[in-house]
C-alpha atoms as a PDB file:
ATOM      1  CA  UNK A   1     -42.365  42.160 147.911  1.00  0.00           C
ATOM      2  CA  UNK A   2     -40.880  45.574 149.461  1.00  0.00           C
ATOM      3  CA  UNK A   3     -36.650  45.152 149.358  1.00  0.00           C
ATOM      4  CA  UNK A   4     -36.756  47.367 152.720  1.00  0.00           C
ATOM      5  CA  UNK A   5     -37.221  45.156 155.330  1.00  0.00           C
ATOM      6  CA  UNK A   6     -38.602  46.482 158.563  1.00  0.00           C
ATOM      7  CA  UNK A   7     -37.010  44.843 161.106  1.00  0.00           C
ATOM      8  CA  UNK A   8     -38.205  44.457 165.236  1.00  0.00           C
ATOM      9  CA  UNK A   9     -36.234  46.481 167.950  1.00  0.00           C
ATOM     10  CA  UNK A  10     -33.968  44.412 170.368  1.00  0.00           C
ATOM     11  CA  UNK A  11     -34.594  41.271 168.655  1.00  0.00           C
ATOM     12  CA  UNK A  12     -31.962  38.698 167.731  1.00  0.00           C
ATOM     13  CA  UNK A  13     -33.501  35.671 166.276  1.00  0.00           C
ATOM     14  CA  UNK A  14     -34.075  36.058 162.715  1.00  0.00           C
ATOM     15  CA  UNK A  15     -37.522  34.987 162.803  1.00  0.00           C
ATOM     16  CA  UNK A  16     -38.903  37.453 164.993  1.00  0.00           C
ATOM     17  CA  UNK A  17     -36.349  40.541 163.617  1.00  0.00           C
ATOM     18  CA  UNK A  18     -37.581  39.798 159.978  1.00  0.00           C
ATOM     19  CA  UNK A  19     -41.458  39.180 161.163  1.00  0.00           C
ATOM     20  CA  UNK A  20     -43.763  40.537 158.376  1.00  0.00           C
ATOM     21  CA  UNK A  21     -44.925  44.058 159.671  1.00  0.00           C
ATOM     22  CA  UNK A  22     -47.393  44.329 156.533  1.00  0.00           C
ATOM     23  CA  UNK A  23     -48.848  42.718 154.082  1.00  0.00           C
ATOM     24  CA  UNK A  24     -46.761  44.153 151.192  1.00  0.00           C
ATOM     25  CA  UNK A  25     -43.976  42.412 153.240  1.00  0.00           C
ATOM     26  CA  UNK A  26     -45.817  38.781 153.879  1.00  0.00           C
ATOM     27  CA  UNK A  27     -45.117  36.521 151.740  1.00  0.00           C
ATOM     28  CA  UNK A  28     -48.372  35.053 150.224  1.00  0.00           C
ATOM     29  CA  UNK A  29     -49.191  33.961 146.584  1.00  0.00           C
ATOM     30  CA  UNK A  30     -51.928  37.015 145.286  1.00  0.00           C
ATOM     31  CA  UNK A  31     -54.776  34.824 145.892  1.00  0.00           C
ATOM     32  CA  UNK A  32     -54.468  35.337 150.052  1.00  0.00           C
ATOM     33  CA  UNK A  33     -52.734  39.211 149.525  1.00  0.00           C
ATOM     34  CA  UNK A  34     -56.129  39.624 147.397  1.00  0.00           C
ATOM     35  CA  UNK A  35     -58.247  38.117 150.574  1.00  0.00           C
ATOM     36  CA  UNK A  36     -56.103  39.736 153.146  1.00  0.00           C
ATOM     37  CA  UNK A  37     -56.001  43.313 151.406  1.00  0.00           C
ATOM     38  CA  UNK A  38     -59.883  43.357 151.161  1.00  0.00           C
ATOM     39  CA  UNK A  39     -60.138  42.776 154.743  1.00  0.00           C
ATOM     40  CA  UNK A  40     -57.674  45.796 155.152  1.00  0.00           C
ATOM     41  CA  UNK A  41     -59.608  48.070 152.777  1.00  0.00           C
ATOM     42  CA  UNK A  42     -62.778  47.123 154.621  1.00  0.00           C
ATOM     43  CA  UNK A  43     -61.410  47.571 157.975  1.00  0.00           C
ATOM     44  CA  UNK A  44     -62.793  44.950 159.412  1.00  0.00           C
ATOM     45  CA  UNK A  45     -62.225  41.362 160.081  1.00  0.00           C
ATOM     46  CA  UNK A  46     -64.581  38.791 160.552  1.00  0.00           C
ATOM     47  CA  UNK A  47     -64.045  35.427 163.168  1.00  0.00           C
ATOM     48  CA  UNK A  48     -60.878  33.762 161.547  1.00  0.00           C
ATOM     49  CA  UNK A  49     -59.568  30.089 161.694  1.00  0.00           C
ATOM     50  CA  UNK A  50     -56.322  30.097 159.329  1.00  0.00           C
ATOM     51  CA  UNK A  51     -55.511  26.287 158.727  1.00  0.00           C
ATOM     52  CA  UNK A  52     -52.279  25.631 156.922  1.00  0.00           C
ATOM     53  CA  UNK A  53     -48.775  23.930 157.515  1.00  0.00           C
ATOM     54  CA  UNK A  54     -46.419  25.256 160.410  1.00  0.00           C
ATOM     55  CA  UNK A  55     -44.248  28.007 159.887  1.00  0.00           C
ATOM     56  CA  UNK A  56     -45.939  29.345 156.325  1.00  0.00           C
ATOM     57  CA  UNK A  57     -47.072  32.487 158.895  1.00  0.00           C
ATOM     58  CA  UNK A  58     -50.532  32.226 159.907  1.00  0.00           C
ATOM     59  CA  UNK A  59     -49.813  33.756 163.104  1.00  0.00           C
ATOM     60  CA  UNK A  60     -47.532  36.442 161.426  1.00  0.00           C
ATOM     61  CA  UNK A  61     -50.734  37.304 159.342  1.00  0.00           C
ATOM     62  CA  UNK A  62     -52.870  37.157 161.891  1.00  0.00           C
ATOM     63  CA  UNK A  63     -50.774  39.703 163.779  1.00  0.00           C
ATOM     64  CA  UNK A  64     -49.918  41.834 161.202  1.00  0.00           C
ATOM     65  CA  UNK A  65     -53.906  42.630 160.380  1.00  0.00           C
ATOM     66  CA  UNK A  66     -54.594  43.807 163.876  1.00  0.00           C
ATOM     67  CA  UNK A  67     -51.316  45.795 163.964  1.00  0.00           C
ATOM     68  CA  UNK A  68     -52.326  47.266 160.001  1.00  0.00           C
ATOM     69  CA  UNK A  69     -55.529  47.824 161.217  1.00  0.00           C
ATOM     70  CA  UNK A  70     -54.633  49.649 164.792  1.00  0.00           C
ATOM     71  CA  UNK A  71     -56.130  46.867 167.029  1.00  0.00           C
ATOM     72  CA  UNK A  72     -55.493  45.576 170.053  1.00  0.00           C
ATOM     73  CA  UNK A  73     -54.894  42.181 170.347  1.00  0.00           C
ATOM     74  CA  UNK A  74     -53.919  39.435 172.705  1.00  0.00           C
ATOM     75  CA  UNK A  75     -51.984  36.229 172.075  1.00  0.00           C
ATOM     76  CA  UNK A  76     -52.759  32.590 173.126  1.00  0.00           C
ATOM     77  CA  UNK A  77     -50.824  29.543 172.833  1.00  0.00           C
ATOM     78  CA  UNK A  78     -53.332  27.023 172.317  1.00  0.00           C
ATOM     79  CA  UNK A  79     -50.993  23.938 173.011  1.00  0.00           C
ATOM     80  CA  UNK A  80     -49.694  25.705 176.143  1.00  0.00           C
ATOM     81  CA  UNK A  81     -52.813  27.365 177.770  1.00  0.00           C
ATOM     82  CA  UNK A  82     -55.682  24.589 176.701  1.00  0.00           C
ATOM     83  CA  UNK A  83     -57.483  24.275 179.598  1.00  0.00           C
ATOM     84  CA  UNK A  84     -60.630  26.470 180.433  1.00  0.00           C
ATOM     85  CA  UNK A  85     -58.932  28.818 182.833  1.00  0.00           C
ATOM     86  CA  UNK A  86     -57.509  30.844 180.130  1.00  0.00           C
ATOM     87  CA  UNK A  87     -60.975  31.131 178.626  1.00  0.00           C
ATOM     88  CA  UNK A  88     -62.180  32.175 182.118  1.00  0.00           C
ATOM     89  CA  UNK A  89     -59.268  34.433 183.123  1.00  0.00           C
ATOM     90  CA  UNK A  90     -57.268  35.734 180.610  1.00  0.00           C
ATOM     91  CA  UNK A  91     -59.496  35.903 177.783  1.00  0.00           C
ATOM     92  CA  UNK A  92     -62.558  37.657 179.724  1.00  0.00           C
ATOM     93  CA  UNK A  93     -60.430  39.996 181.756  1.00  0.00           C
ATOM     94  CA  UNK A  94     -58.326  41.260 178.102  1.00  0.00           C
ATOM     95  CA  UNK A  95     -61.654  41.305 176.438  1.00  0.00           C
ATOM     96  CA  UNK A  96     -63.895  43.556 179.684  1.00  0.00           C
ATOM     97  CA  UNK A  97     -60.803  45.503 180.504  1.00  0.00           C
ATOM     98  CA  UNK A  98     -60.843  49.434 179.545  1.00  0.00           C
ATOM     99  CA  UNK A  99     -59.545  50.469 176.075  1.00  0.00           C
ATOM    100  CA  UNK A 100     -58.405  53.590 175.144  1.00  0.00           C
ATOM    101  CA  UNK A 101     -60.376  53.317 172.231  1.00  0.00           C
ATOM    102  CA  UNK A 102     -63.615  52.194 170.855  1.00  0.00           C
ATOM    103  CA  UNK A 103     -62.439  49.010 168.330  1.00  0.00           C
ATOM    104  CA  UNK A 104     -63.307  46.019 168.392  1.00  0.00           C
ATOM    105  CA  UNK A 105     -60.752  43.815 170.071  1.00  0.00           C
ATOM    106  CA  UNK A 106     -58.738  40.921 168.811  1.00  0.00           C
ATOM    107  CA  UNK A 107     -57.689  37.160 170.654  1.00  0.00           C
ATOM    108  CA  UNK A 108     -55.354  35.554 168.855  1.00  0.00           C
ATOM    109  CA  UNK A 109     -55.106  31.710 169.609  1.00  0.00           C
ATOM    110  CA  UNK A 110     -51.882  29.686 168.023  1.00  0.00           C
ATOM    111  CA  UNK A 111     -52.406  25.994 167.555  1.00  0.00           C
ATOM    112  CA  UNK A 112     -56.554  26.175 168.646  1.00  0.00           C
ATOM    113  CA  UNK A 113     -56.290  22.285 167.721  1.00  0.00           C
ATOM    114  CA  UNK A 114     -54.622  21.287 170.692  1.00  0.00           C
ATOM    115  CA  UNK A 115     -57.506  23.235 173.274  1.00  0.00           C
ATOM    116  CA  UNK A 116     -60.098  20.686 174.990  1.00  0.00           C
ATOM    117  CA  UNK A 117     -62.469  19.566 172.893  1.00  0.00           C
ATOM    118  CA  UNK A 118     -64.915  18.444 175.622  1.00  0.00           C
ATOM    119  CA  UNK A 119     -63.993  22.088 178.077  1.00  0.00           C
ATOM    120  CA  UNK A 120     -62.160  24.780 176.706  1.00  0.00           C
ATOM    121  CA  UNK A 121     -63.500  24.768 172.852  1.00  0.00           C
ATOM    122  CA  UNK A 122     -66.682  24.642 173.773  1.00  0.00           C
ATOM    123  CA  UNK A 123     -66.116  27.505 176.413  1.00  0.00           C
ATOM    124  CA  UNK A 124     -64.897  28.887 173.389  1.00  0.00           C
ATOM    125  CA  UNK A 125     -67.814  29.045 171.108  1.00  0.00           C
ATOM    126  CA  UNK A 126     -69.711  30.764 173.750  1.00  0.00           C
ATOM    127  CA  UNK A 127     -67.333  33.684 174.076  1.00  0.00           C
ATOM    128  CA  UNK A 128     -67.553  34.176 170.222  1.00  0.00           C
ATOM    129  CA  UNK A 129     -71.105  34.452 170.720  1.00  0.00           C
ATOM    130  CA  UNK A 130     -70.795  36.579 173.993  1.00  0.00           C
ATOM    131  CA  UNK A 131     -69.120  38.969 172.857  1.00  0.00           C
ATOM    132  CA  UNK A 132     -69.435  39.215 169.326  1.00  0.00           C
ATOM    133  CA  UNK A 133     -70.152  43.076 169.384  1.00  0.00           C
ATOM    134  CA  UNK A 134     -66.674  43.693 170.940  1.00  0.00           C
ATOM    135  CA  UNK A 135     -64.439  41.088 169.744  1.00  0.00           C
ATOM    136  CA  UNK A 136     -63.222  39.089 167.060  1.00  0.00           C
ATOM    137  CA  UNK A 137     -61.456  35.543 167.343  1.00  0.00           C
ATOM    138  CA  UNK A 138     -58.214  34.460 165.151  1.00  0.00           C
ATOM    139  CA  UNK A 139     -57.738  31.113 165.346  1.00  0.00           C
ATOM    140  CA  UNK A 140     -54.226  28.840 163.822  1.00  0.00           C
ATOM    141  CA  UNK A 141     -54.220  25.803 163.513  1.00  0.00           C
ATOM    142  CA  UNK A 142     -52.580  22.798 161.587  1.00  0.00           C
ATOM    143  CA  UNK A 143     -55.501  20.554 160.869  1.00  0.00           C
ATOM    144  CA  UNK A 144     -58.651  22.467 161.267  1.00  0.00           C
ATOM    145  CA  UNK A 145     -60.454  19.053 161.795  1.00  0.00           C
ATOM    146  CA  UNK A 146     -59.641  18.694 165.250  1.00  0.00           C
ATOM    147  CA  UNK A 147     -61.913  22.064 165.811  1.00  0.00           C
ATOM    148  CA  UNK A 148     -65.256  21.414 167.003  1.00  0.00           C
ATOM    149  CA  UNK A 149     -67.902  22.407 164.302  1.00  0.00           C
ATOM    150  CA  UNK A 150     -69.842  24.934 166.427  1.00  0.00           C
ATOM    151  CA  UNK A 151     -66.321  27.021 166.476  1.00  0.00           C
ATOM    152  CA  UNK A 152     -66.078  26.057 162.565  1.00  0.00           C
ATOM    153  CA  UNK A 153     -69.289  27.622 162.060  1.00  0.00           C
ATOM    154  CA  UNK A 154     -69.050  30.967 163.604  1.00  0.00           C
ATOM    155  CA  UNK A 155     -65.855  31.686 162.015  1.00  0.00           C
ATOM    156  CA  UNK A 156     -64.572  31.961 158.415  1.00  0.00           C
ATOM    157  CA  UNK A 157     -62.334  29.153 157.401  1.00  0.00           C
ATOM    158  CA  UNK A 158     -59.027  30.243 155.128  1.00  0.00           C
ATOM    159  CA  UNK A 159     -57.243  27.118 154.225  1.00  0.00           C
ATOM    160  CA  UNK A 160     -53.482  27.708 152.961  1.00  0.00           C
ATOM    161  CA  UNK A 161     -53.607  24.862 150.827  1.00  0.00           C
ATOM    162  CA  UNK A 162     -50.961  25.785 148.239  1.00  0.00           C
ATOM    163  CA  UNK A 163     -49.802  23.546 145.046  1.00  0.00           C
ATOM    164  CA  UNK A 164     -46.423  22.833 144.192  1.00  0.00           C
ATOM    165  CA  UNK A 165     -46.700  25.895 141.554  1.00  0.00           C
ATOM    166  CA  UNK A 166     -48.173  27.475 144.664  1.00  0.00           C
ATOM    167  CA  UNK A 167     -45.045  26.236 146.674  1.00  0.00           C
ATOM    168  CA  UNK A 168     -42.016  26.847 144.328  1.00  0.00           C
ATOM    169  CA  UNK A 169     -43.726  30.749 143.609  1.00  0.00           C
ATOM    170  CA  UNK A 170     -43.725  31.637 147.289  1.00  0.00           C
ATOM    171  CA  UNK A 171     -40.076  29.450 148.006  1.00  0.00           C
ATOM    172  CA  UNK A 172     -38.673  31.700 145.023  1.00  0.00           C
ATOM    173  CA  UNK A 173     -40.261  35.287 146.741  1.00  0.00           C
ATOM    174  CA  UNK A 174     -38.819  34.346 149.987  1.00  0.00           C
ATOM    175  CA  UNK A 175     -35.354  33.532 148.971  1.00  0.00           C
ATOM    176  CA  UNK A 176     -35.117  37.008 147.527  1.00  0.00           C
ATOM    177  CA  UNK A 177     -36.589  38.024 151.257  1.00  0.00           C
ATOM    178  CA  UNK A 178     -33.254  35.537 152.553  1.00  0.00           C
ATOM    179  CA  UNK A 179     -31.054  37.164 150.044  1.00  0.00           C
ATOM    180  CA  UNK A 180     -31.782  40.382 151.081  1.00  0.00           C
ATOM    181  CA  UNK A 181     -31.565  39.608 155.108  1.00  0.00           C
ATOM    182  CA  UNK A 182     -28.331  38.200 154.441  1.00  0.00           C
ATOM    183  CA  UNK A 183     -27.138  41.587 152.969  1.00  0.00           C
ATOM    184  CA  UNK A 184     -28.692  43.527 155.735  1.00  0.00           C
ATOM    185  CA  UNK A 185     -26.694  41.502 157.868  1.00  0.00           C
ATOM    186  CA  UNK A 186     -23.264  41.396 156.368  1.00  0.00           C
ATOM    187  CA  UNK A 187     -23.120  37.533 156.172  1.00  0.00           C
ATOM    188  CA  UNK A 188     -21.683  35.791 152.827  1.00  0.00           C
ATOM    189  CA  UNK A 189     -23.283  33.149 151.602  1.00  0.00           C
ATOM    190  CA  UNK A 190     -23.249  30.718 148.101  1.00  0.00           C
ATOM    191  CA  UNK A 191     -26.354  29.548 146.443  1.00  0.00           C
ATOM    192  CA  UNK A 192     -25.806  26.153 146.440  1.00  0.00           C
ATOM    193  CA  UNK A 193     -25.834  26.229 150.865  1.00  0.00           C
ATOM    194  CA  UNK A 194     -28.457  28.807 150.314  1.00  0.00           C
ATOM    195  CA  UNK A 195     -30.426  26.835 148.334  1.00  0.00           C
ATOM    196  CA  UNK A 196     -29.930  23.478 150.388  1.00  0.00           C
ATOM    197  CA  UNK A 197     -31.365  24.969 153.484  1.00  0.00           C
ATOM    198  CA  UNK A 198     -34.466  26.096 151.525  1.00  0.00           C
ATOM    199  CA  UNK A 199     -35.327  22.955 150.293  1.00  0.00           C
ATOM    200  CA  UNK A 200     -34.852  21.107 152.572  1.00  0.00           C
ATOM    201  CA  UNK A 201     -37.161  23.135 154.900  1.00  0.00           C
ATOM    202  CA  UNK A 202     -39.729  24.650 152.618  1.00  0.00           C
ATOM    203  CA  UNK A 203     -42.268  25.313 152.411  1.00  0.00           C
ATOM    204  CA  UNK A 204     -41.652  26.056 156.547  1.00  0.00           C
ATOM    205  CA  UNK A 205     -40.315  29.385 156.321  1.00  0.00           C
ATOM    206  CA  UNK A 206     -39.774  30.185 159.888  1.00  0.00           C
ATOM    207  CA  UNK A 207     -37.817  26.564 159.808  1.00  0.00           C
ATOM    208  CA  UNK A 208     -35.695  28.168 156.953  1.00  0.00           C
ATOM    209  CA  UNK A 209     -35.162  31.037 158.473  1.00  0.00           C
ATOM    210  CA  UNK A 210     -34.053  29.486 162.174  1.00  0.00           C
ATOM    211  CA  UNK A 211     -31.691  27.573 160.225  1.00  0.00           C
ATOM    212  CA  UNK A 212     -29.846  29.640 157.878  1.00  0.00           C
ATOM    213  CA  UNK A 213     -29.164  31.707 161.341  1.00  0.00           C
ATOM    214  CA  UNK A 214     -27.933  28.413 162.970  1.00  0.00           C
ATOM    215  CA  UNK A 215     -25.599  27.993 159.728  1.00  0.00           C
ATOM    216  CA  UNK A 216     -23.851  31.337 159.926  1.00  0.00           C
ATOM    217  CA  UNK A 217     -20.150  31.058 161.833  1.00  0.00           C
ATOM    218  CA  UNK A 218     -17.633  34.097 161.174  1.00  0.00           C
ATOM    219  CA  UNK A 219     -19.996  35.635 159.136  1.00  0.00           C
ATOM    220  CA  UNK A 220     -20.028  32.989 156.535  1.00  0.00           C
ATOM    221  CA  UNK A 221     -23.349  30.849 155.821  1.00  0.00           C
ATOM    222  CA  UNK A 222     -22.252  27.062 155.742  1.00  0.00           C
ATOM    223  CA  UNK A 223     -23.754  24.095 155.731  1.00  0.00           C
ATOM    224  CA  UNK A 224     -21.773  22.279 158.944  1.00  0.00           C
ATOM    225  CA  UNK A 225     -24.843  21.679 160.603  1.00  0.00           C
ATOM    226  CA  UNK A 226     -27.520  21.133 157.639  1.00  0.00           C
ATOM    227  CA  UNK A 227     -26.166  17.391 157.183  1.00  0.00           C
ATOM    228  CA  UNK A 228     -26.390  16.693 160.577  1.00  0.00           C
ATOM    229  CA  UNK A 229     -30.107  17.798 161.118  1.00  0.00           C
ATOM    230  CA  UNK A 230     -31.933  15.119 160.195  1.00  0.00           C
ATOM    231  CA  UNK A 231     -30.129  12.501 161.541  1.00  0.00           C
ATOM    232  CA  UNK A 232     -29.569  13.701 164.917  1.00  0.00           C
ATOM    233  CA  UNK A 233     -33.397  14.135 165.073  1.00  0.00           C
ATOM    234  CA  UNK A 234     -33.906  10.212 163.559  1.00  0.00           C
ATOM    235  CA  UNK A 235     -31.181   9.207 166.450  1.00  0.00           C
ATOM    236  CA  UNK A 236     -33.376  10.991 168.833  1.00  0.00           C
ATOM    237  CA  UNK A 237     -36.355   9.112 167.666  1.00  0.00           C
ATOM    238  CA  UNK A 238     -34.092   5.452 167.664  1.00  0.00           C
ATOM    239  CA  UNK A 239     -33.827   5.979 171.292  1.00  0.00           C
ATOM    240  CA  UNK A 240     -37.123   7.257 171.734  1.00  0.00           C
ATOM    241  CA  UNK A 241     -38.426   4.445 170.478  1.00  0.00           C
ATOM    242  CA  UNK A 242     -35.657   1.976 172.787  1.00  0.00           C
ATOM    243  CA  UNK A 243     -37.924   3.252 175.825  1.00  0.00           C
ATOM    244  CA  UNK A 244     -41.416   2.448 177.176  1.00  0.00           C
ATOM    245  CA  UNK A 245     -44.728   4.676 177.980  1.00  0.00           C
ATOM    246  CA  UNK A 246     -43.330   8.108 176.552  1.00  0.00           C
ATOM    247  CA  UNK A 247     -46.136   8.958 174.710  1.00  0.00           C
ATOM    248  CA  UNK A 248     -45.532  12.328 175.197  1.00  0.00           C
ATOM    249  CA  UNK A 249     -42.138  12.594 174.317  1.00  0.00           C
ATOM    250  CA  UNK A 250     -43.065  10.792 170.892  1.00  0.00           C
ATOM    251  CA  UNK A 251     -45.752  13.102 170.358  1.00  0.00           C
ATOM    252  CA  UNK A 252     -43.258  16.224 171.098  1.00  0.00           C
ATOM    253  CA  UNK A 253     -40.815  14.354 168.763  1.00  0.00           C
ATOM    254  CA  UNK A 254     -43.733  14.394 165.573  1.00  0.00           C
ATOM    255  CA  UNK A 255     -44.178  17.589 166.033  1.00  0.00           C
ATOM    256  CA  UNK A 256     -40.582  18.902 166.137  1.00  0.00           C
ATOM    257  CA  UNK A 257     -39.983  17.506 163.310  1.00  0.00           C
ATOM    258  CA  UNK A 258     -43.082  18.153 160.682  1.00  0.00           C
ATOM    259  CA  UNK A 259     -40.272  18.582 158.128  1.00  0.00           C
ATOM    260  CA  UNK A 260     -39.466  14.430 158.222  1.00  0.00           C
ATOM    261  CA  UNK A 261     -41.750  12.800 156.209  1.00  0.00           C
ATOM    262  CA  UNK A 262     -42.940   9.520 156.761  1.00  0.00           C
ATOM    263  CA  UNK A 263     -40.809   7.574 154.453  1.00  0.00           C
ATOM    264  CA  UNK A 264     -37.746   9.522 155.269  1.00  0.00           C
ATOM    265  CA  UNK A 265     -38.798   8.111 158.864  1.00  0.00           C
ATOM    266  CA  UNK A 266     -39.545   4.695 157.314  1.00  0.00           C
ATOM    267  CA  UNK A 267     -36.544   4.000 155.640  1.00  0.00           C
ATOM    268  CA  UNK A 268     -34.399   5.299 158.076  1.00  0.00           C
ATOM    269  CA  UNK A 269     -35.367   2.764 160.555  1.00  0.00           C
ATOM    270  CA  UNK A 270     -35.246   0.144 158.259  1.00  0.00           C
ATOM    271  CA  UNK A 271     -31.738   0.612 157.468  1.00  0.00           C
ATOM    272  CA  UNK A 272     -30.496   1.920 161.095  1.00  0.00           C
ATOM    273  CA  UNK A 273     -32.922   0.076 163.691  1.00  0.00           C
ATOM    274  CA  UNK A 274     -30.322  -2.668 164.415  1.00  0.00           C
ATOM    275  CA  UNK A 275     -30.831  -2.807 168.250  1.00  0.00           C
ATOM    276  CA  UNK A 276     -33.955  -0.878 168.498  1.00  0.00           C
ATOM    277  CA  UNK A 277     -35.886  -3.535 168.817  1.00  0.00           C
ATOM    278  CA  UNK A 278     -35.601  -7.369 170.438  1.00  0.00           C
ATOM    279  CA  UNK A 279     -34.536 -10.130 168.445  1.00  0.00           C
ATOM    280  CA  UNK A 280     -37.225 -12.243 168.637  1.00  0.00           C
ATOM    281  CA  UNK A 281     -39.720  -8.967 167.301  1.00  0.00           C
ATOM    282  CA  UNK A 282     -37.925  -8.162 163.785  1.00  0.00           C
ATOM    283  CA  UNK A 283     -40.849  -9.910 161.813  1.00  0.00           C
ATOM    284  CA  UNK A 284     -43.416  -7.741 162.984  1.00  0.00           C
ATOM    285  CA  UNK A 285     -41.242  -4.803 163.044  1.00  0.00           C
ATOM    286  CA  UNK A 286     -41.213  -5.314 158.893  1.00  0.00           C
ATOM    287  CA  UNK A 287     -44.698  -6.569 158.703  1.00  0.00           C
ATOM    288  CA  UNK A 288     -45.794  -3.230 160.638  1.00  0.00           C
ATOM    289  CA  UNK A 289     -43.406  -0.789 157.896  1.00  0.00           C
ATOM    290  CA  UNK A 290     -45.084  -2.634 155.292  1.00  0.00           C
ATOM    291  CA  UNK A 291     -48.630  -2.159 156.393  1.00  0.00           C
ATOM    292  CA  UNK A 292     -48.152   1.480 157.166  1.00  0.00           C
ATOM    293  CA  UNK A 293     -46.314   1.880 153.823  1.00  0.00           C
ATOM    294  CA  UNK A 294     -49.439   0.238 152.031  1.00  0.00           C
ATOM    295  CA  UNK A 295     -51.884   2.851 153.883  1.00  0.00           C
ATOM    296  CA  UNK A 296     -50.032   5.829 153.986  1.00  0.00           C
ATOM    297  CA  UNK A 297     -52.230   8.026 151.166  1.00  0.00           C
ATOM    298  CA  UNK A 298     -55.257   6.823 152.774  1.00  0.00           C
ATOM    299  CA  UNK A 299     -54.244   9.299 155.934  1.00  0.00           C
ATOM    300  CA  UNK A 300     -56.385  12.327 155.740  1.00  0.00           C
ATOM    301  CA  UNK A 301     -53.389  14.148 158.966  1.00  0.00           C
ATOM    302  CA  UNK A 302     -50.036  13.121 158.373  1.00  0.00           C
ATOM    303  CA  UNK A 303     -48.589  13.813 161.830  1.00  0.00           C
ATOM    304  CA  UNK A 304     -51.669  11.238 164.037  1.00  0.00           C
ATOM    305  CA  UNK A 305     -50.371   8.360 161.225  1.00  0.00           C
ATOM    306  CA  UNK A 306     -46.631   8.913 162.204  1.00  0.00           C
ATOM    307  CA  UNK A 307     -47.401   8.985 165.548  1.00  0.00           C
ATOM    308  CA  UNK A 308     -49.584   6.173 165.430  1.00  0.00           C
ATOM    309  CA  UNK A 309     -46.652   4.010 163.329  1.00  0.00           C
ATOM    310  CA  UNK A 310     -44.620   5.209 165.946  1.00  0.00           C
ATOM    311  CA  UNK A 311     -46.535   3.940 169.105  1.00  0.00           C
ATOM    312  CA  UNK A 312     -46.886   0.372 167.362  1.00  0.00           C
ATOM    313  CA  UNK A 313     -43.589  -0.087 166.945  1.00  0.00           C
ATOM    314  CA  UNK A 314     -42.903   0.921 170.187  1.00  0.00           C
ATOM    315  CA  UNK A 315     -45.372  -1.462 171.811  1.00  0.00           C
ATOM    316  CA  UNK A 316     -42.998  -4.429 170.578  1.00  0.00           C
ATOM    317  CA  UNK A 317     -41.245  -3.422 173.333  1.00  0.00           C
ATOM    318  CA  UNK A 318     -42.732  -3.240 176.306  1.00  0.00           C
END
């Protein structure tokens, strides 16, 4: 990993100042900077879907190859700008408009998953295929098996699917990324904070990285706000949970908070849900944690079974 970190003009969040510009500077185990390098050597990429956890920088990679390669791209929040309009509109007017030079270009779509399966995805497929002599298609995603298979098929799927050799390799290269950020920025620090945040968040490293920032005061890193974290977020969730038909706002809630595992969840409510629930409900409040503790390996996407154990529990009280 290069020691001299480019950093972004007129940016102030630490995640976007410190984004990757290229590959030398992503941090990947050699497997993917193998994968990713060819596609740089070759000048060309192919239809992408990169399927991995949040904040390990799909995106940033995805990015930093049309940027390495002198493409123009355009960027799409898929959980934002799902339904076919954007297809229609934004995608076919970036795509027809005039270039200033003759590459192909690049649409970038964060969090694809969360695009209509039975509208926009579909409108989807058919703009790979329209245009495949002028475009290519990145696609992000969490859980690549909420993409329909005719997308699946036209594009090359890289899975970040790293072990925990894979996990504590890449959390050691990016705290020598944090140690040097903290440098550039003239903040002190102590490894045992340092390391705290890191594993507590990892392998998220834009999660990392958006909290060591909230943790600096007086240009000191501390760790005033690391404790509190997680349970202000299970608090959240306690009265979340107190309140009927927000289905959304649970939803929201999972994915806030990817970082909580289930039985950090599950054991938290057992020992704080005093008042969460009616009197009269307690039994199947435990018989409900002890099914979903029974099952829990059997889930093949972590986040649908929390939100799922989530619902059920709140349907004792409406």
């Amino acid at each position: 990993m290069n020691n001299k970190i480019k950093t972004v003009l007129n940016e102030f969040i630490f995640s976007q100042k410190y984004r990757p510009q290229t590959l030398e500077d992503c941090i990947l185990t050699p497997e993917y900077t193998k994968l990713f390098q060819n596609m740089i050597d070759n000048k060309e990429i192919q239809n992408i879907i990169l399927d991995g956890e949040k904040g390990i920088g799909k995106t940033t990679i995805a990015i930093m190859l049309c940027k390495v390669l002198n493409l123009e791209y355009i960027l799409i929040n898929g959980s934002l700008d799902r339904n076919i309009d954007t297809v229609r509109t934004d995608i076919t007017r970036f795509i027809t408009s005039a270039s200033f030079s003759n590459n192909i270009k690049v649409v970038i779509i964060d969090e694809a998953e969360y695009m209509n399966l039975q509208s926009t995805q579909p409108a989807l497929r058919s703009f790979i295929e329209k245009y495949s002599k002028v475009a290519r298609f990145i696609l992000t995603c969490n859980n690549s098996d909420i993409i329909i298979d005719p997308i699946k098929s036209r594009c090359t799927l890289i899975q970040f699917n790293y072990s925990i050799e894979d996990k504590k390799y890449l959390m050691l290269q990016f705290r020598r990324k944090l140690i040097t950020i903290l440098n550039i920025e003239n903040i002190k620090y102590n490894d045992v904070t340092l390391n705290k945040i890191i594993t507590k968040f990892n392998p998220d490293m834009r999660g990392i990285l958006n909290n060591i920032q909230l943790n600096i005061s007086d240009g000191e890193l501390n760790d005033n706000t690391v404790n509190n974290v997680l349970e202000n977020s299970l608090t959240e969730l306690k009265d979340l949970l107190k309140c009927e038909n927000n289905y959304n706002e649970l939803r929201l809630w999972v994915g806030n908070n990817t970082d909580i595992t289930f039985y950090k969840i599950l054991n938290w409510l057992y020992e704080n849900d005093k008042g969460v629930f009616k009197f009269e409900n307690y039994g199947n409040v435990i018989l409900i944690y002890r099914n979903y503790d029974i099952n829990y390996n059997l889930s093949s996407n972590k986040d649908i079974y929390i939100l799922a154990f989530l619902l059920e529990l709140q349907r004792l009280n409406n």
